[in-house]
Protein backbone atom coordinates (compact mmCIF):
# COMPACT_ATOMS: atom_id res chain seq x y z
CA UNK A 1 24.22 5.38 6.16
CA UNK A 2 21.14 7.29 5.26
CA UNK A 3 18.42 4.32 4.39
CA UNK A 4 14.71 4.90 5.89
CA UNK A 5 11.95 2.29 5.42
CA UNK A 6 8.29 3.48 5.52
CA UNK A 7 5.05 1.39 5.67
CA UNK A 8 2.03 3.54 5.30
CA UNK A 9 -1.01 5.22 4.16
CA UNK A 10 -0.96 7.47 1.04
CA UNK A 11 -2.52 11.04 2.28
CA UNK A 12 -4.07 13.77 -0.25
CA UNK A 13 -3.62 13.98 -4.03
CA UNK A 14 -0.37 12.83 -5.64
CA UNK A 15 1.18 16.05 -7.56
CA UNK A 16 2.74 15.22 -10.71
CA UNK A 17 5.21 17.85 -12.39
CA UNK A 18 8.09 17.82 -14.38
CA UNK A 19 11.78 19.82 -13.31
CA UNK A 20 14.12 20.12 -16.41
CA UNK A 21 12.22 17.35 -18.83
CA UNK A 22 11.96 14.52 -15.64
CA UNK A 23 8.68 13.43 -14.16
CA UNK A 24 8.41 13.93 -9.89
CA UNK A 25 5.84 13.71 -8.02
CA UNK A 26 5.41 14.41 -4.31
CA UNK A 27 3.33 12.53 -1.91
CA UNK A 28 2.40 12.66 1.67
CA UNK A 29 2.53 9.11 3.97
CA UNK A 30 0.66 8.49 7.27
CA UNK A 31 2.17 6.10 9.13
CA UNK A 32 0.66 3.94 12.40
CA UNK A 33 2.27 2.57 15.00
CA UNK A 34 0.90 1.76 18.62
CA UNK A 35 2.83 2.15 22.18
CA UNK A 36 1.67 1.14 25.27
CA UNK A 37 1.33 4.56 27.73
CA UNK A 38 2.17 4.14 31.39
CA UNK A 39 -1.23 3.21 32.62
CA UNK A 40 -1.01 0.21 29.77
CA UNK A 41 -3.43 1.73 27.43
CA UNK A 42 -3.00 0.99 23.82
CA UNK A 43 -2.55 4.47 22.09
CA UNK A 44 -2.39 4.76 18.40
CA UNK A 45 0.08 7.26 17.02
CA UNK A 46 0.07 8.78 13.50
CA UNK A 47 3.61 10.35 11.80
CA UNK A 48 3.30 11.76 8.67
CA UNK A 49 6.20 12.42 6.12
CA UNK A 50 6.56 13.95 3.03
CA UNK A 51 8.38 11.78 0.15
CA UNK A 52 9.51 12.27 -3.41
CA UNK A 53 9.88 9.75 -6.25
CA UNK A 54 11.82 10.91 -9.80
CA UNK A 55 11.57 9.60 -13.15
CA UNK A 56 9.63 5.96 -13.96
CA UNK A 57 8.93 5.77 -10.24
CA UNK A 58 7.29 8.79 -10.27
CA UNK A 59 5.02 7.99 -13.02
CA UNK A 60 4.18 4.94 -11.66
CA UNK A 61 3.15 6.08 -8.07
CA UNK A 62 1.17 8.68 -9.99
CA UNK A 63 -0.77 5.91 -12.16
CA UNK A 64 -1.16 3.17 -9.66
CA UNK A 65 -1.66 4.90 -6.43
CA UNK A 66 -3.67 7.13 -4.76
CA UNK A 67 -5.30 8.93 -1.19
CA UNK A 68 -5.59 5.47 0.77
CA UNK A 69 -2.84 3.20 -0.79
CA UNK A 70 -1.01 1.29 1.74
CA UNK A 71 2.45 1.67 -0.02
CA UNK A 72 5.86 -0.02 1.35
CA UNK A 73 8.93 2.61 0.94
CA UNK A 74 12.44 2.68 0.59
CA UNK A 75 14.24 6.08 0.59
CA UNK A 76 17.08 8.27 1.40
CA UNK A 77 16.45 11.68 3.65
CA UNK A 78 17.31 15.15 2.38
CA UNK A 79 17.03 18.63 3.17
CA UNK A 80 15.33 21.24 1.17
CA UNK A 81 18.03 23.42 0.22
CA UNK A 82 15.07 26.24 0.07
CA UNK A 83 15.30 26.41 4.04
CA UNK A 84 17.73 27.14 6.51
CA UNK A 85 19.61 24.44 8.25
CA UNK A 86 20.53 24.34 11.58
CA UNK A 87 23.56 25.76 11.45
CA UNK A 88 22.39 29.01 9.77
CA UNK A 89 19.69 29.92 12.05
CA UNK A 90 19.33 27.90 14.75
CA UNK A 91 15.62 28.83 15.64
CA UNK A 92 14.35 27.81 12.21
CA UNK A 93 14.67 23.87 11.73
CA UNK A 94 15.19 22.59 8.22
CA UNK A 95 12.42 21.26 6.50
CA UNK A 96 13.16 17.26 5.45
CA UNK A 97 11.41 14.98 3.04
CA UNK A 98 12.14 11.83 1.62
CA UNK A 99 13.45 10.60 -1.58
CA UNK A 100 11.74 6.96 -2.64
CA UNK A 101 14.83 4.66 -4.19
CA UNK A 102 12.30 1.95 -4.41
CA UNK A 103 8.50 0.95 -3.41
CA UNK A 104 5.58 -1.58 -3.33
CA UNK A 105 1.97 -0.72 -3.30
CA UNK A 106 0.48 -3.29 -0.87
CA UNK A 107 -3.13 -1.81 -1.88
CA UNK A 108 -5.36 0.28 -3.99
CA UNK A 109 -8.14 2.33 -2.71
């Protein structure tokens, strides 16, 4: 099963193109979560992931969101078939980003 939820922050410009006549755009998302360290301390940790969205999603996301937009996200994981994987070269990693099946912006900046 390859499902991944995200709840986040929009980071940096939305980049709109087009690959053979379809609309994509590719976003960054900052997501927050908070663990407890061994002393008990509250610590805040930040995970950011790169995601994709094709076709009317992608035009959407770029009209209705922006740098700050707390955005719900479904998606599916995939490599970049522009890097190695694993089982090439095992000293390079292969670079994975996310492809949005479906989303909710929660908030507009």
């Amino acid at each position: 099963m390859n499902n991944c939820s995200f709840l986040g922050m929009v980071t940096g410009d939305i980049r709109l193109n087009e690959e053979n006549g379809v609309s994509v755009v590719n976003f960054g998302l900052e997501i927050e979560e908070f663990r407890r360290s061994s002393g008990g301390e509250k610590k805040r940790v930040l995970t950011y992931v790169d995601l994709e969205a094709w076709d009317s999603a992608a035009l959407a996301i770029n009209k209705y969101a922006n740098s700050g937009t707390l955005m719900a996200v479904e998606s599916v994981a995939r490599n970049d078939p522009n890097t190695p994987t694993c089982c090439e070269d095992n000293d390079i990693g292969t670079l994975t980003y996310f492809r949005v099946t479906s989303f909710k912006i929660l908030t507009q900046q």
